[in-house]
Protein backbone atom coordinates (compact mmCIF):
# COMPACT_ATOMS: atom_id res chain seq x y z
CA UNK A 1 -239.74 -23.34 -58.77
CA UNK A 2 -243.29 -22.46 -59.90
CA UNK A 3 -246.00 -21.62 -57.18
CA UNK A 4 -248.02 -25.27 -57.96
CA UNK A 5 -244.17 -26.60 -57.34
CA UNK A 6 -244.29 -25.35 -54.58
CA UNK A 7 -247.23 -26.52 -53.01
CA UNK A 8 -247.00 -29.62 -54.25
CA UNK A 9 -243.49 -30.08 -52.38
CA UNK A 10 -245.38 -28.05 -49.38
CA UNK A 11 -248.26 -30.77 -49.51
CA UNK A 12 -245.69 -33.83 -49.89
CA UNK A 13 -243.58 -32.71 -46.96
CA UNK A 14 -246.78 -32.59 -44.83
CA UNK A 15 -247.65 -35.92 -45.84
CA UNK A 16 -244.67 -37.35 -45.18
CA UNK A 17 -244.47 -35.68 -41.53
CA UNK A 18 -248.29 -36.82 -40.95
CA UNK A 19 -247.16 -40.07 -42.03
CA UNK A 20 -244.07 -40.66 -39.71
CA UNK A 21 -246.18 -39.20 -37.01
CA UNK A 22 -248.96 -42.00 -37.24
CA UNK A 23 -246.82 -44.75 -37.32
CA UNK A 24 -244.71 -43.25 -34.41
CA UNK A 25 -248.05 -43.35 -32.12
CA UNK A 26 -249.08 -46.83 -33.44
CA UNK A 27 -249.92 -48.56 -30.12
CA UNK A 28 -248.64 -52.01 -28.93
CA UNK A 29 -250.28 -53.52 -25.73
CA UNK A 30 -248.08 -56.27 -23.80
CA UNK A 31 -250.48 -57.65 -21.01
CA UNK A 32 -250.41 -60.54 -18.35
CA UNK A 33 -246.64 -60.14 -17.85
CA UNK A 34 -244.77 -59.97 -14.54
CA UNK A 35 -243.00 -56.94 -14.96
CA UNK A 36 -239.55 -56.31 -13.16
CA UNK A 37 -239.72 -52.52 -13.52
CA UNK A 38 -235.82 -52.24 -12.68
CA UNK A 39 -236.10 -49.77 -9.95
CA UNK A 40 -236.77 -53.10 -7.57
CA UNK A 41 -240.70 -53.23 -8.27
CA UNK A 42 -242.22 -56.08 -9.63
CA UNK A 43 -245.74 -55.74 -10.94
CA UNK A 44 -246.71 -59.93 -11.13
CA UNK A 45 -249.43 -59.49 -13.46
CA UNK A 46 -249.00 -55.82 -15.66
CA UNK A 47 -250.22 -53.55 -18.63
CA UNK A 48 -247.67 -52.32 -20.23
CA UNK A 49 -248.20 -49.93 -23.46
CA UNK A 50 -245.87 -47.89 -25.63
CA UNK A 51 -246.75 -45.48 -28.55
CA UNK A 52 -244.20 -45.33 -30.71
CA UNK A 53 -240.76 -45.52 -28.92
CA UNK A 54 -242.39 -44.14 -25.28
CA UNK A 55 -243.83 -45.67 -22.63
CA UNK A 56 -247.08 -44.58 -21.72
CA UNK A 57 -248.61 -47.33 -19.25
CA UNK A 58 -247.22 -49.20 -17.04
CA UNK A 59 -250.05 -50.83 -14.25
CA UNK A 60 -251.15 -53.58 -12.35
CA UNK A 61 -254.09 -55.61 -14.49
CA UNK A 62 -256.04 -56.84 -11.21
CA UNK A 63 -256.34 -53.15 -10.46
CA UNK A 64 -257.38 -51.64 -13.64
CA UNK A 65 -259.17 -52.07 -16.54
CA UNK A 66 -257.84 -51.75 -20.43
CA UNK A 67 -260.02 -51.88 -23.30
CA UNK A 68 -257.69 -54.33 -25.67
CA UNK A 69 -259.45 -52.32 -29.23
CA UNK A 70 -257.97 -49.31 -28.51
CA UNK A 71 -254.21 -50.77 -29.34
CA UNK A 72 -253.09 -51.74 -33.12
CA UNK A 73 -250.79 -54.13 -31.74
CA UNK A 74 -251.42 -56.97 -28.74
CA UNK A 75 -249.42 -59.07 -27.19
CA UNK A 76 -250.13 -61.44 -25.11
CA UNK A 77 -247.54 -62.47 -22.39
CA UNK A 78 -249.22 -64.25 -19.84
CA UNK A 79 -246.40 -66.47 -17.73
CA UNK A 80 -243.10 -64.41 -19.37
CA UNK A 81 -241.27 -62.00 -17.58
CA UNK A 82 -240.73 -58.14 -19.32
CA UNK A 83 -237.12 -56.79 -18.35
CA UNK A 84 -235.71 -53.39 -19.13
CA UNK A 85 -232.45 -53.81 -21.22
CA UNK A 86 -229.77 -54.74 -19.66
CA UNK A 87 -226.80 -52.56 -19.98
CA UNK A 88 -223.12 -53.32 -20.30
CA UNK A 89 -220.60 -50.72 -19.23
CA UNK A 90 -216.73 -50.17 -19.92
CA UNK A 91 -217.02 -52.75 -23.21
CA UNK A 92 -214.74 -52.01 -26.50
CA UNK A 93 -218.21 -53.66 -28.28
CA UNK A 94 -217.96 -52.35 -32.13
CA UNK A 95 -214.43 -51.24 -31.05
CA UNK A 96 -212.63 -54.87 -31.13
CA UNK A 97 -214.50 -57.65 -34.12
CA UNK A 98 -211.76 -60.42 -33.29
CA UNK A 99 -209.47 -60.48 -30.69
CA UNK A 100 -206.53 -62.28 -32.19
CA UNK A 101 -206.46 -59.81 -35.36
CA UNK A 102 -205.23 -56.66 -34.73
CA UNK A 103 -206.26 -54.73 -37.77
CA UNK A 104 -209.74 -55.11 -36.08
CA UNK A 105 -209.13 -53.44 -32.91
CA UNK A 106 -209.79 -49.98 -32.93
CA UNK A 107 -209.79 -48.69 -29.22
CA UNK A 108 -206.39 -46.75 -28.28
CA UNK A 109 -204.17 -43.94 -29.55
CA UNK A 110 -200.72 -43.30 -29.44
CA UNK A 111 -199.97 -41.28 -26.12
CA UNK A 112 -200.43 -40.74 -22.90
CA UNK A 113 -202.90 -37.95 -22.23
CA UNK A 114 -205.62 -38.46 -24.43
CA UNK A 115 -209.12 -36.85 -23.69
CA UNK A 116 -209.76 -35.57 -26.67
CA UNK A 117 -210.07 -39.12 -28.26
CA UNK A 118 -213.93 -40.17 -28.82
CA UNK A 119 -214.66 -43.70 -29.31
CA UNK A 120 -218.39 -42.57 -30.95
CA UNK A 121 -216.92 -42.95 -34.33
CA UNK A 122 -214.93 -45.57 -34.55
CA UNK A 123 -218.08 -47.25 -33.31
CA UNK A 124 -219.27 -50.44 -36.12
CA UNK A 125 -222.51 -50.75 -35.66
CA UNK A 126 -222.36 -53.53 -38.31
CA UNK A 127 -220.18 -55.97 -35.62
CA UNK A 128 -221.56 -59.35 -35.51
CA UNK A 129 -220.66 -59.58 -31.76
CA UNK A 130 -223.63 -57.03 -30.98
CA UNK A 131 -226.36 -59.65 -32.43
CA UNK A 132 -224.73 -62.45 -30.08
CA UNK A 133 -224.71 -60.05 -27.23
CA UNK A 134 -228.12 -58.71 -27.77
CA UNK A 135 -229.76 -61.86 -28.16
CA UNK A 136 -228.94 -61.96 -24.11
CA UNK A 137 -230.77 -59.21 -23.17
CA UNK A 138 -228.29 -56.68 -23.07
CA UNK A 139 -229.73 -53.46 -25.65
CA UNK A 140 -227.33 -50.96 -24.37
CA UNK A 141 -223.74 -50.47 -23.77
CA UNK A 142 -221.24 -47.92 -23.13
CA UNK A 143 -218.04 -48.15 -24.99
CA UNK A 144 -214.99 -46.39 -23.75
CA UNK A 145 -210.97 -46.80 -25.31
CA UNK A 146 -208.31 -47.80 -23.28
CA UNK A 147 -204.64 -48.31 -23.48
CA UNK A 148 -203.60 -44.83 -22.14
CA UNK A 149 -203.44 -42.65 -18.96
CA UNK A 150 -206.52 -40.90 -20.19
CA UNK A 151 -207.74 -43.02 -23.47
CA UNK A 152 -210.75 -40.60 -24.61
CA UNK A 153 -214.47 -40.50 -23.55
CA UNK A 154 -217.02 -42.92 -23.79
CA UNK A 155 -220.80 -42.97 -25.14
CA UNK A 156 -223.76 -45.31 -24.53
CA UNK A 157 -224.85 -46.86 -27.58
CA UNK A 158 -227.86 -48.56 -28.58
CA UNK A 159 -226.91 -52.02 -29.95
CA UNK A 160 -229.19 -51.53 -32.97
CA UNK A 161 -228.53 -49.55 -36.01
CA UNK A 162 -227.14 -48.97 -39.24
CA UNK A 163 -224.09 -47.14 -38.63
CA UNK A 164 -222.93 -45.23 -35.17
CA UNK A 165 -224.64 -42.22 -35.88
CA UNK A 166 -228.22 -44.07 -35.50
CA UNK A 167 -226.60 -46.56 -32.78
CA UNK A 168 -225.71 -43.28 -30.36
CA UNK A 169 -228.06 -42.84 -27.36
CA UNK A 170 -225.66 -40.59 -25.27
CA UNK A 171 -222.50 -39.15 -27.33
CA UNK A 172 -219.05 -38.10 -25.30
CA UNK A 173 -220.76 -39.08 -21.70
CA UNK A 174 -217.53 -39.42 -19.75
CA UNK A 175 -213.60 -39.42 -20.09
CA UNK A 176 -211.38 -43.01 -19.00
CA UNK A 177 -208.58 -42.38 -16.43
CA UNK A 178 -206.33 -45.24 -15.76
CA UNK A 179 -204.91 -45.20 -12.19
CA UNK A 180 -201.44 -46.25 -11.65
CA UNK A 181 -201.12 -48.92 -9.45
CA UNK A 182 -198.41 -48.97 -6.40
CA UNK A 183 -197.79 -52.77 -7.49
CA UNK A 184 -197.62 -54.35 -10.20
CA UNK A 185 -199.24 -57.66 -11.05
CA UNK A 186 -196.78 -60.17 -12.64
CA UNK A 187 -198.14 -63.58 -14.14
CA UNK A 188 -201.35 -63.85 -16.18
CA UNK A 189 -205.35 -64.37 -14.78
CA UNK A 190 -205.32 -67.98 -15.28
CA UNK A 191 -201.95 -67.87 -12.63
CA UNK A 192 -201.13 -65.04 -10.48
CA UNK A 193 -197.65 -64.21 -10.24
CA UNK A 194 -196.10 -62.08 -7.22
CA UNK A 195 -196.60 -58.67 -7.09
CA UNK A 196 -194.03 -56.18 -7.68
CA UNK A 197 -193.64 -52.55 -6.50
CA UNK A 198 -194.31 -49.71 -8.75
CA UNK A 199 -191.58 -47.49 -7.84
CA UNK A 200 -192.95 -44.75 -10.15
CA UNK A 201 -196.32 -44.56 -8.68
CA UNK A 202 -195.75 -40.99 -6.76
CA UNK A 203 -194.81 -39.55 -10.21
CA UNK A 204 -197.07 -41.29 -12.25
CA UNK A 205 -200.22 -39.53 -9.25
CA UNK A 206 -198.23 -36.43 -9.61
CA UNK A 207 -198.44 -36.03 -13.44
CA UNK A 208 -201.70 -36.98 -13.84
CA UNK A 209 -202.52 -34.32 -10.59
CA UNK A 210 -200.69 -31.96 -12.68
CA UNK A 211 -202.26 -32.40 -15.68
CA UNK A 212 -205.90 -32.01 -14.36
CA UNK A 213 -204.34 -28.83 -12.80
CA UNK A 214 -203.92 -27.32 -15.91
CA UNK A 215 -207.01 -28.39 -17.53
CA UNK A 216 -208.99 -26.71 -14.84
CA UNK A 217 -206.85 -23.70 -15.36
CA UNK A 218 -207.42 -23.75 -18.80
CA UNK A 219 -210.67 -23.25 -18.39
CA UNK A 220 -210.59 -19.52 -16.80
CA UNK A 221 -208.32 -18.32 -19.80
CA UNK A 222 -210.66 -16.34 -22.31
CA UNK A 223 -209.92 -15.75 -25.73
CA UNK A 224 -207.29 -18.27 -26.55
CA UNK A 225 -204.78 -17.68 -29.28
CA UNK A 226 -204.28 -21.04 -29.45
CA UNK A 227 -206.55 -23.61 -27.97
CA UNK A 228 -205.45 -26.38 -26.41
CA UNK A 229 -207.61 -29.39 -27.62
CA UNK A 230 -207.10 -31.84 -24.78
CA UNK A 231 -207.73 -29.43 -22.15
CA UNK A 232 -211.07 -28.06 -24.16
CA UNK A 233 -212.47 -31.95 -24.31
CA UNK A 234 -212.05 -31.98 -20.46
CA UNK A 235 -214.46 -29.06 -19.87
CA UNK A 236 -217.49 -30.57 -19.33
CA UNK A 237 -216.08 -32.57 -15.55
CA UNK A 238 -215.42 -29.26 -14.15
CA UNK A 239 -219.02 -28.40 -14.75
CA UNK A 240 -220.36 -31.57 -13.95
CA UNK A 241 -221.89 -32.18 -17.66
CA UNK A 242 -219.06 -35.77 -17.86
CA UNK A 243 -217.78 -38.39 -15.51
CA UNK A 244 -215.28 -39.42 -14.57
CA UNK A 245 -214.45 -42.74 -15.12
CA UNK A 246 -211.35 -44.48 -12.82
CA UNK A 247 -209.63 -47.93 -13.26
CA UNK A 248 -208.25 -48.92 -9.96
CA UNK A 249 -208.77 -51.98 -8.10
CA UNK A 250 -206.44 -51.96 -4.82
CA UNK A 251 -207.72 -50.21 -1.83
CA UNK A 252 -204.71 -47.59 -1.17
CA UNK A 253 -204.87 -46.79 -4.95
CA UNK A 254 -208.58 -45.96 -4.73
CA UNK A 255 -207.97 -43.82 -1.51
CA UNK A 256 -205.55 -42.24 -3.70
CA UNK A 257 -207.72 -41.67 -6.62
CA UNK A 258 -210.68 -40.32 -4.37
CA UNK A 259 -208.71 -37.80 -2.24
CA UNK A 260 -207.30 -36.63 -6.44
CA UNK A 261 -211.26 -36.49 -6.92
CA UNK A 262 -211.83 -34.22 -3.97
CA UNK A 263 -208.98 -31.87 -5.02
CA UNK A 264 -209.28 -31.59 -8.48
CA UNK A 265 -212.35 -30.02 -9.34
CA UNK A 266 -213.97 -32.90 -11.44
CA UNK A 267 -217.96 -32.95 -10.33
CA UNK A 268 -218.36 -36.22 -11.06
CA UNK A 269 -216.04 -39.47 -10.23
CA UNK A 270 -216.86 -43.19 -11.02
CA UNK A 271 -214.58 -46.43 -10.02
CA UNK A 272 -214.09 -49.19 -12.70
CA UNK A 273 -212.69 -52.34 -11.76
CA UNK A 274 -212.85 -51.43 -7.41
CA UNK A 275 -211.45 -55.42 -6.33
CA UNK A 276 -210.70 -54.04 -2.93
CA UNK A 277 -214.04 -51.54 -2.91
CA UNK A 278 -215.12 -53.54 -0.16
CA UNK A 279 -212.66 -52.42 2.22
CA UNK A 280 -213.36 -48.60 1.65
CA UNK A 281 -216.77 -48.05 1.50
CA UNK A 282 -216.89 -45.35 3.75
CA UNK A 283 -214.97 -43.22 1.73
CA UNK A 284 -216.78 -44.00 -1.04
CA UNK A 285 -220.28 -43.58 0.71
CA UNK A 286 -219.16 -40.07 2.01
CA UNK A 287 -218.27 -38.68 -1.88
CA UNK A 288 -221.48 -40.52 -3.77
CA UNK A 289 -219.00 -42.67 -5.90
CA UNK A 290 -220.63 -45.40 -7.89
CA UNK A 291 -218.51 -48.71 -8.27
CA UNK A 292 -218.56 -50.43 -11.98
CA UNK A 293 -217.50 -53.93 -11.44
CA UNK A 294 -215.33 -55.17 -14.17
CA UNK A 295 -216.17 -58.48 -14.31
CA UNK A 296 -217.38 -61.83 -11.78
CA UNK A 297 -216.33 -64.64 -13.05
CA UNK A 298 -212.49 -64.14 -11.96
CA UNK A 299 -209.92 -64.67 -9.49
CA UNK A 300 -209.39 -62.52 -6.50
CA UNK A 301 -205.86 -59.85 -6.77
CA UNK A 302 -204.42 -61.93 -3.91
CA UNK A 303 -203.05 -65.13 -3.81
CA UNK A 304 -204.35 -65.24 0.14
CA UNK A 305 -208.07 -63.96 -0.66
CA UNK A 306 -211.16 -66.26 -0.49
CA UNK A 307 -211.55 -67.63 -4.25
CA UNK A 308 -215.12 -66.43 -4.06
CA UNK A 309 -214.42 -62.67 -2.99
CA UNK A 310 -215.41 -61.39 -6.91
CA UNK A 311 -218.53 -62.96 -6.56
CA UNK A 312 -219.36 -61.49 -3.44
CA UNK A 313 -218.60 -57.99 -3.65
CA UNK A 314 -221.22 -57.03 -5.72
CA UNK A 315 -223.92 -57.72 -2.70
CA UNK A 316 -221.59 -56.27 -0.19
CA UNK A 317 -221.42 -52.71 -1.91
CA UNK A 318 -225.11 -52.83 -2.53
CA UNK A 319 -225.95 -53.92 0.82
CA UNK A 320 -223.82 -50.91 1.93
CA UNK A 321 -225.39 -48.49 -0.27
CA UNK A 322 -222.89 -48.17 -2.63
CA UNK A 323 -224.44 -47.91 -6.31
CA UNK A 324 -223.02 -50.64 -8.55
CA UNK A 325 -223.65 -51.53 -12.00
CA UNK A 326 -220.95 -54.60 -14.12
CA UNK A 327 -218.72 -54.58 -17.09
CA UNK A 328 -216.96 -57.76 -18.46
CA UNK A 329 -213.59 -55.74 -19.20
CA UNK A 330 -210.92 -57.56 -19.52
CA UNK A 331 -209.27 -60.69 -21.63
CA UNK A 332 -211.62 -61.70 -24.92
CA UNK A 333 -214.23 -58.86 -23.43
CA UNK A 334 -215.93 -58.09 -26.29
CA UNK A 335 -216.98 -61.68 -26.63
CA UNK A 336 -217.47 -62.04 -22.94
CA UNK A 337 -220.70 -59.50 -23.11
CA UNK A 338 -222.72 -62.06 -24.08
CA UNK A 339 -222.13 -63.19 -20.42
CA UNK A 340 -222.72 -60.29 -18.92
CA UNK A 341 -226.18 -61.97 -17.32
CA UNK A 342 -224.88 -65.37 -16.10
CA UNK A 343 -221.84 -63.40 -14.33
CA UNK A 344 -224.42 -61.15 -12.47
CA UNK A 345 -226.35 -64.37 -11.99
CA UNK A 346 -223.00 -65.23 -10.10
CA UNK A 347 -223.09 -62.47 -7.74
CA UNK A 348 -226.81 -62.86 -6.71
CA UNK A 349 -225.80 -66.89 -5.54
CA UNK A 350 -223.47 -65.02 -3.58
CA UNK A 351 -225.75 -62.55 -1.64
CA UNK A 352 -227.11 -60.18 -4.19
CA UNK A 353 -230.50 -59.78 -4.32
CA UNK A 354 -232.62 -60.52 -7.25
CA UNK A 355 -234.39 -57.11 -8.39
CA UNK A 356 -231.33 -55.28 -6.87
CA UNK A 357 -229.25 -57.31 -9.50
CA UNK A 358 -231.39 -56.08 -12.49
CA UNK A 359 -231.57 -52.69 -10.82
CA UNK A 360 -227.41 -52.95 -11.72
CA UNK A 361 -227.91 -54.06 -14.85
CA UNK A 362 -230.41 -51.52 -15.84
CA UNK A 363 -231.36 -48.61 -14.02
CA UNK A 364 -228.42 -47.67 -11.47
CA UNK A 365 -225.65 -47.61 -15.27
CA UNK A 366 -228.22 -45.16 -16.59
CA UNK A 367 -228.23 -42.56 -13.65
CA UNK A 368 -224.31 -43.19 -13.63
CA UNK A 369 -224.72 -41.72 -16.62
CA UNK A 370 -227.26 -39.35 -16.24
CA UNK A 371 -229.56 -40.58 -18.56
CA UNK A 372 -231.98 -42.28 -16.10
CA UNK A 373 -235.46 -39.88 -17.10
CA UNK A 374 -235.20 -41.57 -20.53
CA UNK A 375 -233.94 -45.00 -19.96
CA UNK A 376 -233.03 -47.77 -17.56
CA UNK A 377 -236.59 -48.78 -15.92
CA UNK A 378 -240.11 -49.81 -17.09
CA UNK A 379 -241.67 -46.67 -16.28
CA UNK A 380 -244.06 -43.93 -18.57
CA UNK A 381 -242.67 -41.33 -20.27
CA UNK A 382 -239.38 -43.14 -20.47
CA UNK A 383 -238.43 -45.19 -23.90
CA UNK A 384 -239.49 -48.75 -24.54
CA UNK A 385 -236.42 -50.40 -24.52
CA UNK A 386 -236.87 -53.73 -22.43
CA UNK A 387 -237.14 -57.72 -23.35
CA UNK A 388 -239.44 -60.21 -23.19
CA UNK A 389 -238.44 -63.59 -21.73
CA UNK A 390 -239.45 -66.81 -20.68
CA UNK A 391 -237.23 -68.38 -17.75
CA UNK A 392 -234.99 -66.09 -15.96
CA UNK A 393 -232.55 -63.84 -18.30
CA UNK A 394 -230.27 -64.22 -15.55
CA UNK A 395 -229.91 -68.26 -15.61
CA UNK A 396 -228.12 -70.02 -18.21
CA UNK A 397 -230.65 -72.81 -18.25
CA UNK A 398 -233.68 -71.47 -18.13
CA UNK A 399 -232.44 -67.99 -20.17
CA UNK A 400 -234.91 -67.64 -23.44
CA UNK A 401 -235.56 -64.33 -24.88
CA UNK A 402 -238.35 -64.35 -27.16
CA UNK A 403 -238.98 -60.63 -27.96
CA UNK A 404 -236.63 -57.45 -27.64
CA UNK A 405 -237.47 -53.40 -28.46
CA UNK A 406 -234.81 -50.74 -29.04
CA UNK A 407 -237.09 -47.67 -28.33
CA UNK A 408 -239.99 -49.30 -29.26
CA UNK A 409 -238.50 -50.83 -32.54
CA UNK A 410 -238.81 -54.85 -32.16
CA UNK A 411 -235.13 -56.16 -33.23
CA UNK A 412 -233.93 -59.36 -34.25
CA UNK A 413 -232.96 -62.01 -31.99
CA UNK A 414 -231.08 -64.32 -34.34
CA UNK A 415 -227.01 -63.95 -34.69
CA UNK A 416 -224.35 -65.63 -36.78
CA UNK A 417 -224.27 -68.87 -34.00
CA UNK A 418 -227.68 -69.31 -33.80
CA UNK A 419 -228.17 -69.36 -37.81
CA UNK A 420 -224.69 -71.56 -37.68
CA UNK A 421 -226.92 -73.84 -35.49
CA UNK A 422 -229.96 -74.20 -37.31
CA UNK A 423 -227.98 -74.76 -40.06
CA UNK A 424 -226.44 -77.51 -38.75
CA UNK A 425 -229.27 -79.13 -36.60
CA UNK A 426 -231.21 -79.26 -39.89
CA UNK A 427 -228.35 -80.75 -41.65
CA UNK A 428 -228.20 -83.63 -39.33
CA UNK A 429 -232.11 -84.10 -38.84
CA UNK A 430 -231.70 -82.84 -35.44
CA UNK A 431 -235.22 -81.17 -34.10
């Protein structure tokens, strides 16, 4: 390449950097909204400004003054509410399109021992399901596989992009563990059968004690010959870098599971699912362990339980100091997302308190995953990802979103049934 080829290239690339670095600090204003800042602060009538995808304001606007020309972009929100995005944890989102056909389900591997397995890329970000579950508030989710002892490790995804390498947030966060269970649930969730006994459950503890045994070991050998792939991927929970992530849901399994956490060397531990985390708290409280709560809007594990017990636990762990955040795992799940706000809406009828609810939905999955300088709360310096809504997000009724941001990137709202919709409300003159 000649000398002027070379500058010229020189100048264009400079250009093009200046470019994408003005419209990254383009400004955008939001003012007059009551902000719920997701750490349990509400600011009734707030500033909020972002350059770019950052947050670099966030104030009370009877205690400060803004001029409104400094800002390319204004809006004005005066009687809406600004939430952070809501995020939806343990979810097979991108990983399942439709339930009924299999050749769209893409979440499990043969075998039992599987850490090495990363959903990331088997991630479609092109799913129609994330528009319908977006369109609810929820910007964020972590997708995990299941189907094994250990099915792989999850990553938080942002529920906007072109293809799972721009929808990534926080790649290979934590590795699923599936607890055995010492009985075993006959019937289906609609009707409850008995319960049976596991009379495998010692071995089934012992294997996977066994196997974490020699993971850990694994990681003192140097120079490897050969290297053991599945015991590599675990690395990063004996140095704290990955969770832990447990399904159990009786309270002698998740005694179990904790004593296995204390013993094993993993840093970090998590509980997915926790139906009887009510009844051991204090063990919980005394090792820091988070409870993910797999879904409300079920029926209780036994037969003799109050029929409202899974709405209720959610504001007895919090009210216990027991960090909690909610996942819609189980039957049609990926569908179920879209829910994910009306079943927390659930829990605070039952005795969870309001900001402490979006504080679960936001903030408290982000420091689960250690991601909580950058996301999770209305706050500056962290990214603009939040919603803009007009009732409560929380209430089927009064739930109407009219603006969202994906660090700072305004997305759209509409999905496959709300075109279906208009479609058909303008085919039938219906306003």
């Amino acid at each position: 390449m000649s000398n002027l080829g070379s500058i010229s290239a020189g100048l264009f690339f400079v250009l093009a950097v200046n470019g994408s670095i003005a419209q990254q600090e383009k400004s955008t204003l939001i003012r007059y909204a009551t902000v719920h800042v997701g750490n349990g602060e509400v600011i009734d009538n707030a500033y909020v400004v972002f350059h770019g995808s950052e947050i670099s304001r966030v104030s009370d606007a009877n205690k400060s003054r803004i001029n409104p020309s400094d800002y390319d972009t204004i809006i004005d929100a005066d009687g809406k509410h600004l939430y952070p995005g809501f995020i939806l944890m343990d979810s097979r989102i991108g990983l399942i399109e439709i339930d009924q056909v299999k050749a769209t389900h893409d979440f499990r591997e043969t075998g039992k021992f599987l850490p090495n397995v990363r959903a990331l890329p088997a991630f479609n970000a092109e799913s129609k399901i994330l528009r319908t579950i977006r369109s609810n508030g929820v910007l964020m989710a972590q997708i995990a596989p299941n189907g094994a002892v250990i099915s792989g490790t999850s990553s938080l995804m942002k529920l906007d992009g072109d293809n799972w390498q721009e929808s990534v947030f926080q790649g290979d966060e934590g590795i699923f563990l599936e607890w055995p269970s010492r009985a075993r649930m006959t019937g289906w969730w609609a009707e409850p059968g008995k319960s049976k006994e596991n009379k495998k459950y010692e071995d089934q503890v012992s294997e996977i004690i066994q196997f974490f045994a020699e993971a850990k070991a694994d990681q003192a050998l140097d120079g490897h010959v050969h290297a053991n792939l599945r015991f590599e991927s675990m690395a990063d929970l004996f140095n704290g870098d990955q969770r832990l992530y447990v399904r159990v849901d009786h309270a002698k399994d998740i005694l179990d599971a904790v004593q296995f956490f204390r013993e094993s060397g993993v840093q970090n531990m998590v509980i997915v699912g926790g139906a009887e985390a009510d009844l051991v708290i204090n063990e919980l409280k005394e090792n820091d362990i988070p409870v993910i709560i797999d879904r409300v809007h079920k029926l209780p594990i036994h037969t003799d339980d109050p029929i409202e017990k899974p709405y209720r636990i959610a504001g007895v762990l919090q009210k216990a100091g027991i960090k909690i955040a909610f996942a819609t795992s189980g039957s049609m799940e990926t569908m179920i997302g879209r829910n994910l706000p009306f079943q927390v809406g659930t829990a605070i009828y039952h005795g969870l308190p309001y900001e402490q609810a979006i504080r679960a939905l936001s903030l408290s999955p982000a420091e689960i995953m250690g991601v909580s300088e950058t996301i999770g709360s209305i706050e500056p310096g962290k990214v603009a990802t939040f919603f803009l809504c007009e009732g409560d997000p929380l209430d089927i009724r009064t739930n109407q979103i009219e603006a969202a941001y994906i660090m700072g990137k305004p997305i759209d709202l509409s999905n496959h049934q709300s075109r279906l919709a208009e479609k058909f409300m303008k085919k039938h003159g219906v306003d």
